[in-house]
N, C-alpha and C. Protein backbone atom coordinates (compact mmCIF):
# COMPACT_ATOMS: atom_id res chain seq x y z
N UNK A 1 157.36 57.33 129.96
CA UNK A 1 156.03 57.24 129.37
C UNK A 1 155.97 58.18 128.16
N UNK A 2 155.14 57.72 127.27
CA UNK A 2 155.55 58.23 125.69
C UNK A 2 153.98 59.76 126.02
N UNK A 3 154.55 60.98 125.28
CA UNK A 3 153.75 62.16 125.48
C UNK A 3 152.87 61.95 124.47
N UNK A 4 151.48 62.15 125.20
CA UNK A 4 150.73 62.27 123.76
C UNK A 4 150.51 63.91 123.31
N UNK A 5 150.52 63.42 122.12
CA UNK A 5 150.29 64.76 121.34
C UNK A 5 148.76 64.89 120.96
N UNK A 6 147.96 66.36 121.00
CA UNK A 6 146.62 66.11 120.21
C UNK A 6 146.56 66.17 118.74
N UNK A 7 145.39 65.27 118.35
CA UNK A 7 145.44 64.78 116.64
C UNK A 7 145.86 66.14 116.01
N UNK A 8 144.54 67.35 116.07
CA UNK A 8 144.66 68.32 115.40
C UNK A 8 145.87 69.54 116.13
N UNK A 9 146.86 70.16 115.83
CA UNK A 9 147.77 70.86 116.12
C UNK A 9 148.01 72.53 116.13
N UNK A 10 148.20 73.95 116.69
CA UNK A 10 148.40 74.65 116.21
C UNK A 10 149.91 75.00 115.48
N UNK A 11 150.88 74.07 115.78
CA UNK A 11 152.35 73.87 115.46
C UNK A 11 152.00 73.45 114.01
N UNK A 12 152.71 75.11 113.18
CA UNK A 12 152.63 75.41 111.41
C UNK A 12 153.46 74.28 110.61
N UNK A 13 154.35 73.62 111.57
CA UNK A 13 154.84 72.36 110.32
C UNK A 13 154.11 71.18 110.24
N UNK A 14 153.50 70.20 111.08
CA UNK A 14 151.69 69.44 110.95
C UNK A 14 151.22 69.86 109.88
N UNK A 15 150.73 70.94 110.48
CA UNK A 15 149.54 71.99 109.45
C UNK A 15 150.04 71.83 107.80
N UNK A 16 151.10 72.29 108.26
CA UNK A 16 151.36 72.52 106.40
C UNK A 16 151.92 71.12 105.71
N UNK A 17 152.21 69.91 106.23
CA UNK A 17 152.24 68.87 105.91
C UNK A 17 150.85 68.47 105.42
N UNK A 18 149.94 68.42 106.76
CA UNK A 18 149.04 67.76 106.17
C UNK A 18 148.43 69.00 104.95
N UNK A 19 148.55 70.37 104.75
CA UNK A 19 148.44 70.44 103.57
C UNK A 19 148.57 70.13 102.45
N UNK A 20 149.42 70.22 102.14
CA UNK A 20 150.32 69.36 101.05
C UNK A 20 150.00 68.18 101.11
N UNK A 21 149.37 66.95 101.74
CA UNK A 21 149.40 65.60 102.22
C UNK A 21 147.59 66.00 100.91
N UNK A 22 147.06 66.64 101.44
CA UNK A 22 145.46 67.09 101.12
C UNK A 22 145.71 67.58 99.45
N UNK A 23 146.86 68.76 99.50
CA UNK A 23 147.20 68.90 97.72
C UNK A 23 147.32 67.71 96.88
N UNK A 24 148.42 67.14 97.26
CA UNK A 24 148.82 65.45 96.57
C UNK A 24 148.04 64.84 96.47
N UNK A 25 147.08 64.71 97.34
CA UNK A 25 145.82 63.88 97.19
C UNK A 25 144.77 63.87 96.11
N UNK A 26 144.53 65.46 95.95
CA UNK A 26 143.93 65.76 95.08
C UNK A 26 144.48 65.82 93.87
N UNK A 27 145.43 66.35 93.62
CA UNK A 27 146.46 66.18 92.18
C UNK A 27 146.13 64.76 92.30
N UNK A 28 146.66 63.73 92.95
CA UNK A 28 146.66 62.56 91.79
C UNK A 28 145.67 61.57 91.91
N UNK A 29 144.05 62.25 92.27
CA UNK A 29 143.17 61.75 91.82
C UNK A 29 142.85 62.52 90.23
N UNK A 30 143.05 63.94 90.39
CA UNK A 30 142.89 64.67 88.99
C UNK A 30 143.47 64.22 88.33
N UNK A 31 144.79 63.61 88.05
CA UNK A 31 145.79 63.11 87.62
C UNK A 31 145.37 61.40 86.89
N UNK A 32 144.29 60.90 87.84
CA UNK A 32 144.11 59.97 87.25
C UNK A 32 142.68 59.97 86.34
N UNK A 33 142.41 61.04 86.20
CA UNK A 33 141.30 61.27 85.48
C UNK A 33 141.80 61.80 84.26
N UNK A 34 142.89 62.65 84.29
CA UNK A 34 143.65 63.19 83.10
C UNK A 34 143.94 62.02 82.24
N UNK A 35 144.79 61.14 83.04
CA UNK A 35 145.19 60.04 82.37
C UNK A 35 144.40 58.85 81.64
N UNK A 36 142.72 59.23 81.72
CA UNK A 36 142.04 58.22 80.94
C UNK A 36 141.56 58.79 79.89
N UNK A 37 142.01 60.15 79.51
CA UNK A 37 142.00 60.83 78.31
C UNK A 37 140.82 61.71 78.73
N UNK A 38 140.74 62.20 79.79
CA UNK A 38 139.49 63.59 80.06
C UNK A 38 140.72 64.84 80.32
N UNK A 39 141.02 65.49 79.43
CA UNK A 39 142.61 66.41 79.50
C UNK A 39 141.44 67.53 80.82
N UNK A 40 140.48 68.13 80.53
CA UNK A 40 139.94 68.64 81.03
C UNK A 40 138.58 68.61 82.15
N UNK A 41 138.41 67.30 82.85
CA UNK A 41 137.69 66.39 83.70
C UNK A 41 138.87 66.11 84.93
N UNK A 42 138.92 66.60 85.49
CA UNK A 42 138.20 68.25 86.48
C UNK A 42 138.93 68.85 85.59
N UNK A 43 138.14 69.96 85.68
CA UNK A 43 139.16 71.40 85.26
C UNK A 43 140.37 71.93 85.69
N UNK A 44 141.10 72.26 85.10
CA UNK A 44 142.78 72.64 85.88
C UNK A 44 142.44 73.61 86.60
N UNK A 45 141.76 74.61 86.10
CA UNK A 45 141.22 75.69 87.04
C UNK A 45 140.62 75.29 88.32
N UNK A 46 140.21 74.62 88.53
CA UNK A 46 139.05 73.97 89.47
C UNK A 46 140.10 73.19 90.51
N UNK A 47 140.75 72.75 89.82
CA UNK A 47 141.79 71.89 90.77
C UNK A 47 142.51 72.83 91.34
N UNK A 48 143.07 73.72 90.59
CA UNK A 48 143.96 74.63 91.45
C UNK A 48 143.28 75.78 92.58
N UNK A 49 141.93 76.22 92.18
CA UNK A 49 141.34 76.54 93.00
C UNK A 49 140.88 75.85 94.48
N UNK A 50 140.70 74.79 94.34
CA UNK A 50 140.74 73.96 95.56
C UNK A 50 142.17 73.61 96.44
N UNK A 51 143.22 73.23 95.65
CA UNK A 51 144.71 73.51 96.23
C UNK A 51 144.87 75.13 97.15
N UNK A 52 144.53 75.70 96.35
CA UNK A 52 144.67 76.99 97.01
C UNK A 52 143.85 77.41 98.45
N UNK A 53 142.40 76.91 98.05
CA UNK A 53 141.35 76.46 99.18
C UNK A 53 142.06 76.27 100.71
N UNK A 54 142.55 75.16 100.10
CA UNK A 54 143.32 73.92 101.20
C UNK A 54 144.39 74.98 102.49
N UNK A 55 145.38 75.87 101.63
CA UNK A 55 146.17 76.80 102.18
C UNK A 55 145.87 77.76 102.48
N UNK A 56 144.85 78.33 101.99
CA UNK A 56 144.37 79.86 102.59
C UNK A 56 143.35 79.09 103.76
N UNK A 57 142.43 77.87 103.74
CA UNK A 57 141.52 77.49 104.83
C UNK A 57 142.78 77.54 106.40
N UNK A 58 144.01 77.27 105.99
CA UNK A 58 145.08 76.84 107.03
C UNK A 58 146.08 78.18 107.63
N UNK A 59 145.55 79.11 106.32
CA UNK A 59 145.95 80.65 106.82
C UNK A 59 147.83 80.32 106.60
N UNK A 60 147.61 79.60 105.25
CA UNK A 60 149.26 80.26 105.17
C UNK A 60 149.26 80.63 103.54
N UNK A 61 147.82 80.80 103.26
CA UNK A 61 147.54 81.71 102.18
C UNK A 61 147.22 82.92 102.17
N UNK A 62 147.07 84.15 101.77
CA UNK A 62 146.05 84.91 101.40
C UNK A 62 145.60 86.10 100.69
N UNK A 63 144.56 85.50 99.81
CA UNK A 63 144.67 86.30 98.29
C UNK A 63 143.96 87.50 98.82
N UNK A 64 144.36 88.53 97.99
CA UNK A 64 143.73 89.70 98.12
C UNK A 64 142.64 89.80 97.51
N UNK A 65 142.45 91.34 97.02
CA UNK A 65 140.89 91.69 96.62
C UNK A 65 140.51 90.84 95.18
N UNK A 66 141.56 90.83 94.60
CA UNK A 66 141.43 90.37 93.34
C UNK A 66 141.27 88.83 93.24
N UNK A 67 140.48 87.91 93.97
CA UNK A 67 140.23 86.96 94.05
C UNK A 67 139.60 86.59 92.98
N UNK A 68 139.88 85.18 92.30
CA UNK A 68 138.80 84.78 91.26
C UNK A 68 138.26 83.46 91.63
């Protein structure tokens, strides 16, 4: 009989897949907004701030005091 596993996981390789699964996602929706000539629609800043979001929310980030 096949084991079930639960959806959400504390096992860090899941986790950090579906990070990255959540980064990619977002890159290449930004990506397709870049590409209709908005160089700056989202903001690069903005995007990368949310990438970063994604990994520190999953705790395999974490910025110090100097946060921006």
């Amino acid at each position: 009989m096949a084991q079930v596993r639960p959806l959400y996981s504390n096992d860090p390789g899941p986790r950090f897949k579906r990070c990255c699964d959540q980064a990619h996602d977002l890159l290449r929706k930004a990506a397709d907004q870049w590409a209709l000539g908005h160089p700056e629609q989202p903001p690069t800043r903005e995007i990368l701030e949310q990438i970063l979001r994604i990994f520190e929310h999953e705790h395999f980030l974490r910025r110090g005091f100097n946060k921006v």
